[in-house]
N, C-alpha and C. Protein backbone atom coordinates (compact mmCIF):
# COMPACT_ATOMS: atom_id res chain seq x y z
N UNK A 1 0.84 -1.18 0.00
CA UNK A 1 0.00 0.00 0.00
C UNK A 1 0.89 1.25 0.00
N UNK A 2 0.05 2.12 -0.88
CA UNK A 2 1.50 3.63 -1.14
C UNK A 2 1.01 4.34 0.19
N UNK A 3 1.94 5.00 0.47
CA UNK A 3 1.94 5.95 1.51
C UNK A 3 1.13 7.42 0.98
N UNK A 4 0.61 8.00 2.05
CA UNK A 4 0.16 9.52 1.39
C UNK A 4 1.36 10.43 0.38
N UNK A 5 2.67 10.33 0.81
CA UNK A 5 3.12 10.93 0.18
C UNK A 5 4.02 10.54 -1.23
N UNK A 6 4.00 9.03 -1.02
CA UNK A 6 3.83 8.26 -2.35
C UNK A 6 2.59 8.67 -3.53
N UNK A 7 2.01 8.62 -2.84
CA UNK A 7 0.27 9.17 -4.02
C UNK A 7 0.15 10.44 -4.61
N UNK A 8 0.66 11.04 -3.41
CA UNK A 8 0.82 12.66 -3.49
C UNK A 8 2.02 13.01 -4.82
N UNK A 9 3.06 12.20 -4.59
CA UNK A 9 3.99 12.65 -5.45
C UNK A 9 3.68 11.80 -7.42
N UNK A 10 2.91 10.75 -7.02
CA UNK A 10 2.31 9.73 -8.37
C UNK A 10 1.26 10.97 -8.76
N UNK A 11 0.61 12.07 -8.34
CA UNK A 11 -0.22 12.50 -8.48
C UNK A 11 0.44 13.97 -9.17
N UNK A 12 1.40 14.69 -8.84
CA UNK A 12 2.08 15.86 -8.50
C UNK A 12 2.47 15.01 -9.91
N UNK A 13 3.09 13.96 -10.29
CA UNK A 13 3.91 13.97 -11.54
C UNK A 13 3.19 13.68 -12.62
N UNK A 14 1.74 13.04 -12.04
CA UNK A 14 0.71 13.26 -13.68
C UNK A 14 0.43 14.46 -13.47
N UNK A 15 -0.08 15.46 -12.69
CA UNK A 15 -0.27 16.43 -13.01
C UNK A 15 0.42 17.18 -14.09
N UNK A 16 1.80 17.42 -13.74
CA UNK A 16 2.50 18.29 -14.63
C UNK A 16 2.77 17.16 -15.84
N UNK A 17 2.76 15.59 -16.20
CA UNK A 17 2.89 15.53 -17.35
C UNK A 17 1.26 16.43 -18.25
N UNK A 18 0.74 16.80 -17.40
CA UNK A 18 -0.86 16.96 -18.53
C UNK A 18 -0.21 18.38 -18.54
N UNK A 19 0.39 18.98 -17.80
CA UNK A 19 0.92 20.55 -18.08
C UNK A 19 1.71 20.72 -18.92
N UNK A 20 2.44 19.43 -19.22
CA UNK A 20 3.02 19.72 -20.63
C UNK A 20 2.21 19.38 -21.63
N UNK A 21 1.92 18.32 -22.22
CA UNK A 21 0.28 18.25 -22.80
C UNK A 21 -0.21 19.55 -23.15
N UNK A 22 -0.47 20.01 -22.34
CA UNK A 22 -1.29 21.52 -22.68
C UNK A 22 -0.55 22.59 -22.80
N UNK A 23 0.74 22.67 -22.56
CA UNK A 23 1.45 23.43 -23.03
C UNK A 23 1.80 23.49 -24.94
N UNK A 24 1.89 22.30 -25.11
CA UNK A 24 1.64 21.97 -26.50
C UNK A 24 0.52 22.74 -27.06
N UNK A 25 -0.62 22.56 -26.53
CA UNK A 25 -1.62 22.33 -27.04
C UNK A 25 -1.60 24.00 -26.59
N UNK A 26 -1.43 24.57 -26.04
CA UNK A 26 -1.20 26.29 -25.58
C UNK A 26 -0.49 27.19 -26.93
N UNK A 27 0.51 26.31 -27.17
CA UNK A 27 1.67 26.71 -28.24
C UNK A 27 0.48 26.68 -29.56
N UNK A 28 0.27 25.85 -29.67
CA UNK A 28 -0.64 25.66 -31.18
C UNK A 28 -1.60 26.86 -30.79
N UNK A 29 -2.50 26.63 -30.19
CA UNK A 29 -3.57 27.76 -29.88
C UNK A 29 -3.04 29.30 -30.39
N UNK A 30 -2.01 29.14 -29.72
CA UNK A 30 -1.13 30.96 -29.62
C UNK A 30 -0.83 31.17 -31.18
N UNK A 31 -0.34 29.81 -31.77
CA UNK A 31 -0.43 30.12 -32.91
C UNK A 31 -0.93 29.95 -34.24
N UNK A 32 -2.55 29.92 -33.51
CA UNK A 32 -3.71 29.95 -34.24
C UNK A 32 -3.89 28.23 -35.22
N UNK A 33 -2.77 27.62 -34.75
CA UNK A 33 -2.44 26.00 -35.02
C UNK A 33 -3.64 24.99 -34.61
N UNK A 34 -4.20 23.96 -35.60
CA UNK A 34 -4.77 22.67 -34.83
C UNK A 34 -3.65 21.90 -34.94
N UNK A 35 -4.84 20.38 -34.77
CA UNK A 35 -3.75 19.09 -34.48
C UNK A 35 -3.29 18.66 -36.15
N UNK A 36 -3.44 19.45 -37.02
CA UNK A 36 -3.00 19.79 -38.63
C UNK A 36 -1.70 20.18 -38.85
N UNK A 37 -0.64 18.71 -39.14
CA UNK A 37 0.80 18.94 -39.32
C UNK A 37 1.50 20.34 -40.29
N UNK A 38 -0.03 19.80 -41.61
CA UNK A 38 0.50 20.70 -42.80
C UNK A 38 0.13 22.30 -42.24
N UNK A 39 -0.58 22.84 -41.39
CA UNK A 39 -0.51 24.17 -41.09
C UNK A 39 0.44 24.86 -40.66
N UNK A 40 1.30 24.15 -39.82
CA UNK A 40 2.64 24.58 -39.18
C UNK A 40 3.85 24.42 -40.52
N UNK A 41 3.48 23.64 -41.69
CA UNK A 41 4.55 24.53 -42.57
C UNK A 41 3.91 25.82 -42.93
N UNK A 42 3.03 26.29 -43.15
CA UNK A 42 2.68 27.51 -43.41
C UNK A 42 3.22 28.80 -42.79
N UNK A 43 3.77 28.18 -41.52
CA UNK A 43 4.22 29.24 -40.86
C UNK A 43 5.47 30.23 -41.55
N UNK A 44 5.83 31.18 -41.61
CA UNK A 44 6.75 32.03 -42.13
C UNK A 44 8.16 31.29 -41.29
N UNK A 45 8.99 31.91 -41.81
CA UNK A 45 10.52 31.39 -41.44
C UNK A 45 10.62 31.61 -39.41
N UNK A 46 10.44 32.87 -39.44
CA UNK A 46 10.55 33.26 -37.87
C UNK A 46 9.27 32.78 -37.51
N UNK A 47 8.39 32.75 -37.98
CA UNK A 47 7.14 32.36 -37.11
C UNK A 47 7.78 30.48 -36.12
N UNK A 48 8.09 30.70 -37.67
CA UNK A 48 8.40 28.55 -37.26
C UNK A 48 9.67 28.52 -35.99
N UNK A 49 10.00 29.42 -35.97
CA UNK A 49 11.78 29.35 -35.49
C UNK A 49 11.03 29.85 -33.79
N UNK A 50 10.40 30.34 -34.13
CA UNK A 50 9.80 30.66 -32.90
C UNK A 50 8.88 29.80 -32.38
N UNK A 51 8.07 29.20 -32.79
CA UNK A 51 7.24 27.51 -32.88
C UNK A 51 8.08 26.55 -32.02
N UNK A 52 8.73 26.25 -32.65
CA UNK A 52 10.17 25.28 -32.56
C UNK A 52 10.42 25.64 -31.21
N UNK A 53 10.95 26.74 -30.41
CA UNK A 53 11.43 26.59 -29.28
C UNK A 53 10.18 26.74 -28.65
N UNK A 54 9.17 27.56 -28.83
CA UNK A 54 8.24 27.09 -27.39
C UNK A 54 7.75 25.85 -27.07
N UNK A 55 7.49 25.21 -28.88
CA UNK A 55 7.56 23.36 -28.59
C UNK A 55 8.57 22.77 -27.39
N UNK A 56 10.10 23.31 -27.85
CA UNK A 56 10.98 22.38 -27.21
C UNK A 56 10.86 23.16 -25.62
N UNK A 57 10.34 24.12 -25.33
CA UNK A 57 10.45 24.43 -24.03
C UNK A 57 8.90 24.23 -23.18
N UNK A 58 8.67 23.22 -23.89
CA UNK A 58 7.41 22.75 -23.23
C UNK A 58 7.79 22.41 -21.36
N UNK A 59 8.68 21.47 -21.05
CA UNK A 59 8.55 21.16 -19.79
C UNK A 59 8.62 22.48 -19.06
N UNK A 60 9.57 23.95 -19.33
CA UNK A 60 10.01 25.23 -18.64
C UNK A 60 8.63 25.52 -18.53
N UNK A 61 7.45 25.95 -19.79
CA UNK A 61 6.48 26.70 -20.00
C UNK A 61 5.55 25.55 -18.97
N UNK A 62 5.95 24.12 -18.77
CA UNK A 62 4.64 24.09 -18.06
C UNK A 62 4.98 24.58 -16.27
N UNK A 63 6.46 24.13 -16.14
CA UNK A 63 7.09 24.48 -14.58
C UNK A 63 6.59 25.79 -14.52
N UNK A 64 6.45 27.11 -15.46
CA UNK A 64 6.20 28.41 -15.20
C UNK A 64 4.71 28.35 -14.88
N UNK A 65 3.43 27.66 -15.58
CA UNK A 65 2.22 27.18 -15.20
C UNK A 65 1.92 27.33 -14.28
N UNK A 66 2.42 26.40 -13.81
CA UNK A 66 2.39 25.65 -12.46
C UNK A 66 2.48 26.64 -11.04
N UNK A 67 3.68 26.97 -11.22
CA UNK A 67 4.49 28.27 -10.58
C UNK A 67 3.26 29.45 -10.26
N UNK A 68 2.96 29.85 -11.83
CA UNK A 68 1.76 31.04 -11.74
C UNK A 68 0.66 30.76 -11.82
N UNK A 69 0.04 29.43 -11.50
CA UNK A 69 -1.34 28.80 -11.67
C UNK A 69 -1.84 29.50 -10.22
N UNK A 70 -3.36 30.31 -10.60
CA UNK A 70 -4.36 31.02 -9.22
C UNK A 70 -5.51 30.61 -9.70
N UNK A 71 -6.32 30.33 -9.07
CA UNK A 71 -7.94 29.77 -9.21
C UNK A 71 -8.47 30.81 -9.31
N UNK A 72 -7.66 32.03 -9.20
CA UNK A 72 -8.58 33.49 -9.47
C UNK A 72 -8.60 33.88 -10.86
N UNK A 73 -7.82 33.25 -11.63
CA UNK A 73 -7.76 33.74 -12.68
C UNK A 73 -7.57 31.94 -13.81
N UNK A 74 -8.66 32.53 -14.96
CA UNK A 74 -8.57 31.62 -15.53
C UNK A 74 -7.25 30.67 -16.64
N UNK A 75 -6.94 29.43 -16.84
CA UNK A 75 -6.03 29.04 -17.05
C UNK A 75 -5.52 29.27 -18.73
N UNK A 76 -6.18 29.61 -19.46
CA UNK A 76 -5.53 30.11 -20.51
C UNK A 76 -5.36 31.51 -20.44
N UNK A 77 -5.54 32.43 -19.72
CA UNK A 77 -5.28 33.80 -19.51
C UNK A 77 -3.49 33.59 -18.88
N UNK A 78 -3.72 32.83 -18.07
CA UNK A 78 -2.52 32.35 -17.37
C UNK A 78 -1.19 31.91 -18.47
N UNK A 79 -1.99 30.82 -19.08
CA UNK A 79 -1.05 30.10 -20.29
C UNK A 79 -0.20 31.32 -21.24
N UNK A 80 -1.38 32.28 -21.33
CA UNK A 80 -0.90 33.26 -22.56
C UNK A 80 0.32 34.26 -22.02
N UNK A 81 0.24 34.49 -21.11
CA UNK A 81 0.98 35.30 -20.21
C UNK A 81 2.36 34.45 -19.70
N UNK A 82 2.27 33.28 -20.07
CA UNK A 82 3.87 32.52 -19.49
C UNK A 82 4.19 32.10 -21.15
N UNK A 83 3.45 31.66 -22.15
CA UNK A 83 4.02 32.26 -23.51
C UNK A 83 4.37 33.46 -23.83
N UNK A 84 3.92 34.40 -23.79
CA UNK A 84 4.20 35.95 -23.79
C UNK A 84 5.75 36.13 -22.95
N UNK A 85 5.86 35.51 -21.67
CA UNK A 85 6.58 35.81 -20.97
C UNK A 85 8.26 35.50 -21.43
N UNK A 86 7.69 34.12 -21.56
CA UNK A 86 9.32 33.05 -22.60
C UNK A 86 9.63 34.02 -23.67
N UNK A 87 8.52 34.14 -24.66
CA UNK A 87 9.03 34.90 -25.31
C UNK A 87 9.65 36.06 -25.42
N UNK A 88 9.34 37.47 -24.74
CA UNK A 88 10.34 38.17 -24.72
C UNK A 88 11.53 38.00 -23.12
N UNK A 89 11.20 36.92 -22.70
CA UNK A 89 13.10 37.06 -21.92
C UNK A 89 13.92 36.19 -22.57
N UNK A 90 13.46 34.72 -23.70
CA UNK A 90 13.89 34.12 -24.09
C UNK A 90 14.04 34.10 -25.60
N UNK A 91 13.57 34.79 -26.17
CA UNK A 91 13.96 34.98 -27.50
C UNK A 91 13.91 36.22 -28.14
């Protein structure tokens, strides 16, 4: 039998895998993207170059989530604002 803080932590680590999940799925949104491979070539040269790293900085963008997640405020308001954020300190 798991301990409370066995469960707690099995729980704490699906959580944030679905925060990356939706960080993906945040990235596409932001850039007006579905689950449609061929749309993301459409993207312009910098659009894509910029694509590309918020993809690969999915686990950072969801740790920042997480970090700034408030029940006062809704979670894609949140999402947009830690994309917004990566983007201008990180690129």
């Amino acid at each position: 039998m798991l301990t409370y803080k066995e469960k707690y932590k099995i729980f704490r680590e699906m959580q944030h895998s679905f925060y990356v999940e939706d960080a993906v799925n945040q990235v596409n949104e932001y850039f007006g993207l579905n689950e449609d491979d061929d749309a993301k070539e459409e993207l312009d040269y910098n659009d894509y170059e910029l694509y590309s790293s918020l993809i690969s900085a999915k686990e950072i963008l969801a740790d920042e989530f997480e970090d700034k997640k408030d029940c006062n405020f809704p979670d894609n308001d949140i999402w947009e604002s830690v994309i917004k954020d990566y983007i201008l300190i990180r690129c």
